[in-house]
C-alpha atoms as a PDB file:
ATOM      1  CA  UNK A   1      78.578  93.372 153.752  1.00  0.00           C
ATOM      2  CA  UNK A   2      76.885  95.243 150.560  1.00  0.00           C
ATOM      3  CA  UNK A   3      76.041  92.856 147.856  1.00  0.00           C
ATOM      4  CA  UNK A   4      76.594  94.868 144.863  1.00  0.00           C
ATOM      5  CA  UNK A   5      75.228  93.185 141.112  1.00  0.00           C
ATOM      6  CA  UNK A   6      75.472  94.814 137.515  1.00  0.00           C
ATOM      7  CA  UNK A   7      72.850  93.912 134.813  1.00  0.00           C
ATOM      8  CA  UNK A   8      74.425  92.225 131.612  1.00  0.00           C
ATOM      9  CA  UNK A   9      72.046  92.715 128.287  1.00  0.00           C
ATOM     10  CA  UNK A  10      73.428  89.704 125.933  1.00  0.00           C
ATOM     11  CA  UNK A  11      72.101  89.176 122.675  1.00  0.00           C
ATOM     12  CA  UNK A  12      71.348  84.764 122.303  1.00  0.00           C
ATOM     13  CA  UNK A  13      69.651  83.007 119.674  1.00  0.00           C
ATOM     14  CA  UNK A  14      66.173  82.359 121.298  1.00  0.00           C
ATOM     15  CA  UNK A  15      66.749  78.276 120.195  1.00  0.00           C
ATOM     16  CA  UNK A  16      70.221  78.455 122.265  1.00  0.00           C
ATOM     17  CA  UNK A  17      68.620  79.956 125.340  1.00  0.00           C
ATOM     18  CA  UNK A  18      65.876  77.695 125.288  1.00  0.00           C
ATOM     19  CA  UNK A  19      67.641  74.553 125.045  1.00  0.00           C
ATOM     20  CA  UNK A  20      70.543  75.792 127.699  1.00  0.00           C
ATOM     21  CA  UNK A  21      67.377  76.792 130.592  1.00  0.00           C
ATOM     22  CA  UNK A  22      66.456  73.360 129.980  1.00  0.00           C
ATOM     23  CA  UNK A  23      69.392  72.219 131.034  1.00  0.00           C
ATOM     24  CA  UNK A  24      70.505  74.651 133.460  1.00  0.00           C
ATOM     25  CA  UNK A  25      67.294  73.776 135.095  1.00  0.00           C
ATOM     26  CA  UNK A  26      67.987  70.459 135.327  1.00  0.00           C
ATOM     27  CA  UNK A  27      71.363  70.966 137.006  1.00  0.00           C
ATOM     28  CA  UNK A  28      69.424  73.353 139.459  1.00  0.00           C
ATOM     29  CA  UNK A  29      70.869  76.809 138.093  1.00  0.00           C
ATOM     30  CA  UNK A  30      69.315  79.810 136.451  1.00  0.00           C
ATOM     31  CA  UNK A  31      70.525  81.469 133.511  1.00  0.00           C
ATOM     32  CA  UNK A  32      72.046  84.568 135.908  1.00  0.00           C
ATOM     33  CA  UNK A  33      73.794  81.850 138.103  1.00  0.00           C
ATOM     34  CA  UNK A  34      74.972  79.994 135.125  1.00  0.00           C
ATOM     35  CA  UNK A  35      76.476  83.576 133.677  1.00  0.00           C
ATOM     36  CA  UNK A  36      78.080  84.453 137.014  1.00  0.00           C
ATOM     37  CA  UNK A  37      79.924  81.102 137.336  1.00  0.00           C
ATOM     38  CA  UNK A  38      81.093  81.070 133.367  1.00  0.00           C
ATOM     39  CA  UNK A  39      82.341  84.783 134.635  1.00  0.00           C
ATOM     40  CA  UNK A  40      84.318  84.210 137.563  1.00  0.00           C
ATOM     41  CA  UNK A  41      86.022  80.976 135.615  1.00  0.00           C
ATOM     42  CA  UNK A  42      87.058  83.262 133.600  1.00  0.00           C
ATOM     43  CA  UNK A  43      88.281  85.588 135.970  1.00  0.00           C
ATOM     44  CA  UNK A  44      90.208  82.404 137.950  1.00  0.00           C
ATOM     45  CA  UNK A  45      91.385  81.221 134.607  1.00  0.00           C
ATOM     46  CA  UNK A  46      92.441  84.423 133.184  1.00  0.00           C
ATOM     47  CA  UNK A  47      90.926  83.978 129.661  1.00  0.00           C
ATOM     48  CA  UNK A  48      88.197  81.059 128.699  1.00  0.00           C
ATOM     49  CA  UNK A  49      87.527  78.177 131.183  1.00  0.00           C
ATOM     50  CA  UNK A  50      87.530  75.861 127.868  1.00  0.00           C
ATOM     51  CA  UNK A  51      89.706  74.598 125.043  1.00  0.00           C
ATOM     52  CA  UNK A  52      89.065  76.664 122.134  1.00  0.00           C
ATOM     53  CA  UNK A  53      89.906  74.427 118.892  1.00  0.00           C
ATOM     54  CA  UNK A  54      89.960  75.042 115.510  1.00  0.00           C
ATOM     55  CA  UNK A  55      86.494  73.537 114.487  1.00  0.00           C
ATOM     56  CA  UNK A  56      86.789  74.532 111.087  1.00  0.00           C
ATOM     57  CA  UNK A  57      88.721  71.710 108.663  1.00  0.00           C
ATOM     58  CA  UNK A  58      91.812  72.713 106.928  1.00  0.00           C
ATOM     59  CA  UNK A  59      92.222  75.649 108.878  1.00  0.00           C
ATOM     60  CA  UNK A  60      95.723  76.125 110.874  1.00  0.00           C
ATOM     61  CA  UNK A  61      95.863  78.099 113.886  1.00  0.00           C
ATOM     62  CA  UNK A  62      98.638  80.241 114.198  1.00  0.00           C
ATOM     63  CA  UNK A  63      99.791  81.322 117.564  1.00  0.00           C
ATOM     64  CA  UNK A  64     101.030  85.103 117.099  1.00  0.00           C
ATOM     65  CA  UNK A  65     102.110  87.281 119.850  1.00  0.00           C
ATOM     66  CA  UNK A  66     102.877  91.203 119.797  1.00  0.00           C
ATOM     67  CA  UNK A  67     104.014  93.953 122.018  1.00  0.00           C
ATOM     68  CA  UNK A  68     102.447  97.176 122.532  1.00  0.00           C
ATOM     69  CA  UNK A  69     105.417  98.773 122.655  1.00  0.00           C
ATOM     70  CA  UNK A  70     105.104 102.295 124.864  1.00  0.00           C
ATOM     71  CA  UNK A  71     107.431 105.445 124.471  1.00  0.00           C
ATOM     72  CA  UNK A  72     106.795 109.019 125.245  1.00  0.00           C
ATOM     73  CA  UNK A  73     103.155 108.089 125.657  1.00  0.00           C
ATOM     74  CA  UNK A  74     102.859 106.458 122.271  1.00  0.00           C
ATOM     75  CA  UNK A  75     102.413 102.982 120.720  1.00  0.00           C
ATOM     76  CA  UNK A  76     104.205 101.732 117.675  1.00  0.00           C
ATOM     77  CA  UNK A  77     102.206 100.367 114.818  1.00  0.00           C
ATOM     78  CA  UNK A  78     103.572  99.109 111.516  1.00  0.00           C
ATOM     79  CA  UNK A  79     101.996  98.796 108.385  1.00  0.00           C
ATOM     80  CA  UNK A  80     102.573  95.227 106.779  1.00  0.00           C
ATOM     81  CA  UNK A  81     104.668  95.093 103.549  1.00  0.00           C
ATOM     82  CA  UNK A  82     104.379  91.098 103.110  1.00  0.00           C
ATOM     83  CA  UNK A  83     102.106  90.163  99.875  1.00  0.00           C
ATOM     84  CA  UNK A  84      99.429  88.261 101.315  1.00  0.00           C
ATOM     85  CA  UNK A  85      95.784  89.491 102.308  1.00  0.00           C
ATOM     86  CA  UNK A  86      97.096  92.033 104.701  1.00  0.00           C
ATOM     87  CA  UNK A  87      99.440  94.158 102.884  1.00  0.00           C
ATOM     88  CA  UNK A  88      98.951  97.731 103.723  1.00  0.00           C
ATOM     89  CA  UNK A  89      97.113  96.920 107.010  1.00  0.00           C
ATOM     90  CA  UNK A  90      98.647  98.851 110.718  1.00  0.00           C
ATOM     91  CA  UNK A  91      99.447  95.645 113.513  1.00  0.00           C
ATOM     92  CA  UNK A  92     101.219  95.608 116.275  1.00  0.00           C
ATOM     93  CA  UNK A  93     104.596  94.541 115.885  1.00  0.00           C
ATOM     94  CA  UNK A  94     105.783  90.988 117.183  1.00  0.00           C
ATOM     95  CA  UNK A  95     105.871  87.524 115.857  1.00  0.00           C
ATOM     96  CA  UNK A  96     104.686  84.095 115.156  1.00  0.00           C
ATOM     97  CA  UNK A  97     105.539  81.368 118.123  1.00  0.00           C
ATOM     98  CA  UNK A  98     107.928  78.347 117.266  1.00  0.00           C
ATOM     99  CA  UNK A  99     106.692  75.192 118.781  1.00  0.00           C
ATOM    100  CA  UNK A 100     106.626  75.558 122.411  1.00  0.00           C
ATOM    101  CA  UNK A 101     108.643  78.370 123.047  1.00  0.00           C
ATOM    102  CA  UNK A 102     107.772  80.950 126.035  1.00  0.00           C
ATOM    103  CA  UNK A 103     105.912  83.847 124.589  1.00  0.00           C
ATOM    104  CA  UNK A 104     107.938  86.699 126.081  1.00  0.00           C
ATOM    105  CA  UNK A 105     110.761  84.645 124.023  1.00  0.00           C
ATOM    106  CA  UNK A 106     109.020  85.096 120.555  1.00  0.00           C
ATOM    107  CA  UNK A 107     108.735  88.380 121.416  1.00  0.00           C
ATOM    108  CA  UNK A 108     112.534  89.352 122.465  1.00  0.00           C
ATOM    109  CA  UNK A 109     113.264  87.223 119.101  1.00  0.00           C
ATOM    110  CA  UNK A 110     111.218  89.010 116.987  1.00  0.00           C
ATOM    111  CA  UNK A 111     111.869  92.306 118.233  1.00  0.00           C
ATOM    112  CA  UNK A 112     115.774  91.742 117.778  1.00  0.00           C
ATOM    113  CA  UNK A 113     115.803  89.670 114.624  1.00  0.00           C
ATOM    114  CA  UNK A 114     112.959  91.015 112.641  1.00  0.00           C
ATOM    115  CA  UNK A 115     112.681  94.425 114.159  1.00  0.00           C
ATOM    116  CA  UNK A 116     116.417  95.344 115.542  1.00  0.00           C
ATOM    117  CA  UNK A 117     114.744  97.697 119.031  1.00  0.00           C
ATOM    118  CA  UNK A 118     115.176  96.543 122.615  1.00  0.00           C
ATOM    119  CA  UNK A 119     112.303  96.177 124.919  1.00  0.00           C
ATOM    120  CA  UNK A 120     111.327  95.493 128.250  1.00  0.00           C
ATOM    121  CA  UNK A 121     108.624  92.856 127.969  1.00  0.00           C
ATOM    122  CA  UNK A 122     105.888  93.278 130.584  1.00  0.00           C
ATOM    123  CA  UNK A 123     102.104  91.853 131.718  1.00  0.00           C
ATOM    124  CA  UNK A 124     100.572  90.099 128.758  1.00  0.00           C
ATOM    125  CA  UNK A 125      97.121  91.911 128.811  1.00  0.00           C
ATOM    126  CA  UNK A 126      94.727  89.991 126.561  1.00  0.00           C
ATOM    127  CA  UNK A 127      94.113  88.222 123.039  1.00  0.00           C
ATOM    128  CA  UNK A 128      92.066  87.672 120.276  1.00  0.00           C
ATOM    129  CA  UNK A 129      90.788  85.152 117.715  1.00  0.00           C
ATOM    130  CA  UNK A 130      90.485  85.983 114.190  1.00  0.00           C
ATOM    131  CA  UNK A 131      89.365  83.720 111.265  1.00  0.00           C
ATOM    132  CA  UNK A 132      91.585  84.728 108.046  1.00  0.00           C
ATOM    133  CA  UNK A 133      91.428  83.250 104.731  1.00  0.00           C
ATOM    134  CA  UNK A 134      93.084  79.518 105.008  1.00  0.00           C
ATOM    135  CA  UNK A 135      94.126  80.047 108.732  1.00  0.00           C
ATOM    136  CA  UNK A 136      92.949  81.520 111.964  1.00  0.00           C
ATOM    137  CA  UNK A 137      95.072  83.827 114.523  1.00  0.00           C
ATOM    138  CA  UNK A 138      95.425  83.762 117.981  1.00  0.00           C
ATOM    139  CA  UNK A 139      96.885  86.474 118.951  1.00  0.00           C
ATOM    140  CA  UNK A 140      98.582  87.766 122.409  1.00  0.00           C
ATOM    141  CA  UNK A 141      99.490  90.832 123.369  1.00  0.00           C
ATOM    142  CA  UNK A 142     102.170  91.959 126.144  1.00  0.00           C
ATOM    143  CA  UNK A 143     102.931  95.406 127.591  1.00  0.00           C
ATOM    144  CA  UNK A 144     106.466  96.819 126.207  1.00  0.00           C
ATOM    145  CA  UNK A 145     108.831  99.411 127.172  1.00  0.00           C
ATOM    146  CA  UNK A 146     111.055 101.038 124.108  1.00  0.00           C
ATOM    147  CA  UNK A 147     114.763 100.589 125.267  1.00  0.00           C
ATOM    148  CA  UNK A 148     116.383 101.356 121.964  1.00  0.00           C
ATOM    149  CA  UNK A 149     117.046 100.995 118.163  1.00  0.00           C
ATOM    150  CA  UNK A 150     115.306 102.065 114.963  1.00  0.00           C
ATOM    151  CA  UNK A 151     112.606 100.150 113.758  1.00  0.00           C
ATOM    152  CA  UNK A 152     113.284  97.510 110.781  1.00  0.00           C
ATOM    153  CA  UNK A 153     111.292  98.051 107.355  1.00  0.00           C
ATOM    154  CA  UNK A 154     112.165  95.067 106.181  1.00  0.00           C
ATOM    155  CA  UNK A 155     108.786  93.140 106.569  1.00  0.00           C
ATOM    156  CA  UNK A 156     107.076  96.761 107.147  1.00  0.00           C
ATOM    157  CA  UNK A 157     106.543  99.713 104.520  1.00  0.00           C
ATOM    158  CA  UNK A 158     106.272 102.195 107.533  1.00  0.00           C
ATOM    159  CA  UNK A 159     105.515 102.799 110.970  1.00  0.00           C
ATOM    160  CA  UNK A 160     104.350 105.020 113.559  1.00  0.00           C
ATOM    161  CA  UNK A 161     103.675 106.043 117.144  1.00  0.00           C
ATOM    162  CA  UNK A 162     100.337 107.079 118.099  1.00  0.00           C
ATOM    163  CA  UNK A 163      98.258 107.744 120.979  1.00  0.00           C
ATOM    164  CA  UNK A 164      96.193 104.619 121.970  1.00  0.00           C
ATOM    165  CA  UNK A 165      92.702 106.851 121.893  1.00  0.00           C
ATOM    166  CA  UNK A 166      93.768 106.781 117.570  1.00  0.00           C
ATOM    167  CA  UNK A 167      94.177 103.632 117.297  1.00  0.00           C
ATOM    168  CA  UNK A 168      91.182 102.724 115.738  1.00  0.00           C
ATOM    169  CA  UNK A 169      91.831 105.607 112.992  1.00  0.00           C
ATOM    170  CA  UNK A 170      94.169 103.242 111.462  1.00  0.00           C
ATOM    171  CA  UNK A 171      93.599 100.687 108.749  1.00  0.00           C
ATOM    172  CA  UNK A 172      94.609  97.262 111.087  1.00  0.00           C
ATOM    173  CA  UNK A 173      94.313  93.691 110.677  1.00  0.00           C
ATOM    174  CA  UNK A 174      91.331  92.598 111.993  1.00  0.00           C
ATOM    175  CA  UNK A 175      93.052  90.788 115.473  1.00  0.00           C
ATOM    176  CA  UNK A 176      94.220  93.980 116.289  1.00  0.00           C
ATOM    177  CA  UNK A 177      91.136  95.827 116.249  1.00  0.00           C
ATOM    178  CA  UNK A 178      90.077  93.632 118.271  1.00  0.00           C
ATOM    179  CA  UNK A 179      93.083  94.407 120.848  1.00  0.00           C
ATOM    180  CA  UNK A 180      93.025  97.998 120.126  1.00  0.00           C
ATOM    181  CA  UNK A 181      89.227  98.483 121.153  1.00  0.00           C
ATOM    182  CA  UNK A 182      90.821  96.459 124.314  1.00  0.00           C
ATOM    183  CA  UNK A 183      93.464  99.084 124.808  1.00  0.00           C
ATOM    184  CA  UNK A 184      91.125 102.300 124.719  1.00  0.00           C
ATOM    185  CA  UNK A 185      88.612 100.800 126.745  1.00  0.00           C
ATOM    186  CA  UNK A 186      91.540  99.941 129.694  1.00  0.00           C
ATOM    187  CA  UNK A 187      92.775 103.285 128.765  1.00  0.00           C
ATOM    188  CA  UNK A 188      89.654 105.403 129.308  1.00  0.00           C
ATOM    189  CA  UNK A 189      88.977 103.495 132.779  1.00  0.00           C
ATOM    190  CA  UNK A 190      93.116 104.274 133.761  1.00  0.00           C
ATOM    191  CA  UNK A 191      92.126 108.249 132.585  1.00  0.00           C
ATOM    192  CA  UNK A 192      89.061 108.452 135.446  1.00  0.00           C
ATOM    193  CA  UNK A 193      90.766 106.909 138.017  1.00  0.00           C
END
């Protein structure tokens, strides 16, 4: 059987990679045996094979999940209308979690309450951390077919549906650049299959 490897080029602080050979060595692994077991964790895992905390004081984090919400070939953005630091930025539509509650139920909350479409909530596909002013954002994303309804402006000035290769031509909130560079990577790798 064909052993097939791929070269990673990572950037480290040259105090960081010092001190973690040291003990890597002591524990008997290399740096490329120590990166290939962090990797498939997080394959097995299916995101980080740690706790990632808020380490900064007095910052909340707030667990936010959204849809990328598919029809005709298009995903719906919205451009935020709340006054806070964000107003006028493109997101993906969805919602803040309550408590415990299952995130394909914040979703088919916030769609209906805030939003007033139906969807068909799919795969989750990834996430992404973002420190804001005051508060940091963990936010989820899930697959979503359009059923029906018109979008809400109530929390929104406008929205739009756009191909997921323009994504990026939008003005969004920083945890969704994040997901959209996400989206048109997986996208490009679906196109040349």
């Amino acid at each position: 059987m064909e052993n097939k490897t791929s070269a990673i080029n990572i950037q480290i602080d040259s105090n960081v990679k010092k001190d973690a050979t040291m003990v890597l060595t002591d524990l008997g692994l290399s740096m490329s045996s120590a990166i290939n077991l962090f990797l498939k964790q997080v394959i097995k895992k299916n995101g980080l094979p740690f706790e990632v905390t808020n380490v900064v004081e007095n910052k909340k984090i707030l667990d936010v999940v959204c849809g990328l919400i598919m029809k005709d070939g298009k995903c719906l953005i919205a451009r935020r209308n709340k006054e806070d630091h964000l107003k006028g930025k493109w997101e993906f539509p969805g919602g803040r979690r309550q408590g415990l509650e299952d995130e394909k139920k914040t979703l088919e909350r916030a769609f209906t309450e805030l939003f007033k479409i139906k969807t068909n909530i799919n795969d989750y596909l990834t996430h992404s951390i973002c420190e804001y002013p005051g508060h940091i954002v963990d936010l989820k994303i899930y697959e979503c077919d359009y059923i029906s309804g018109e979008f809400d402006l109530s929390i929104h000035s406008e929205y739009k549906w756009v191909n997921i290769e323009e994504l990026l031509d939008y003005d969004l909130c920083d945890a969704d650049v994040i997901l959209s560079k996400f989206l048109i990577k997986k996208a490009l790798e679906e196109s040349r299959k």
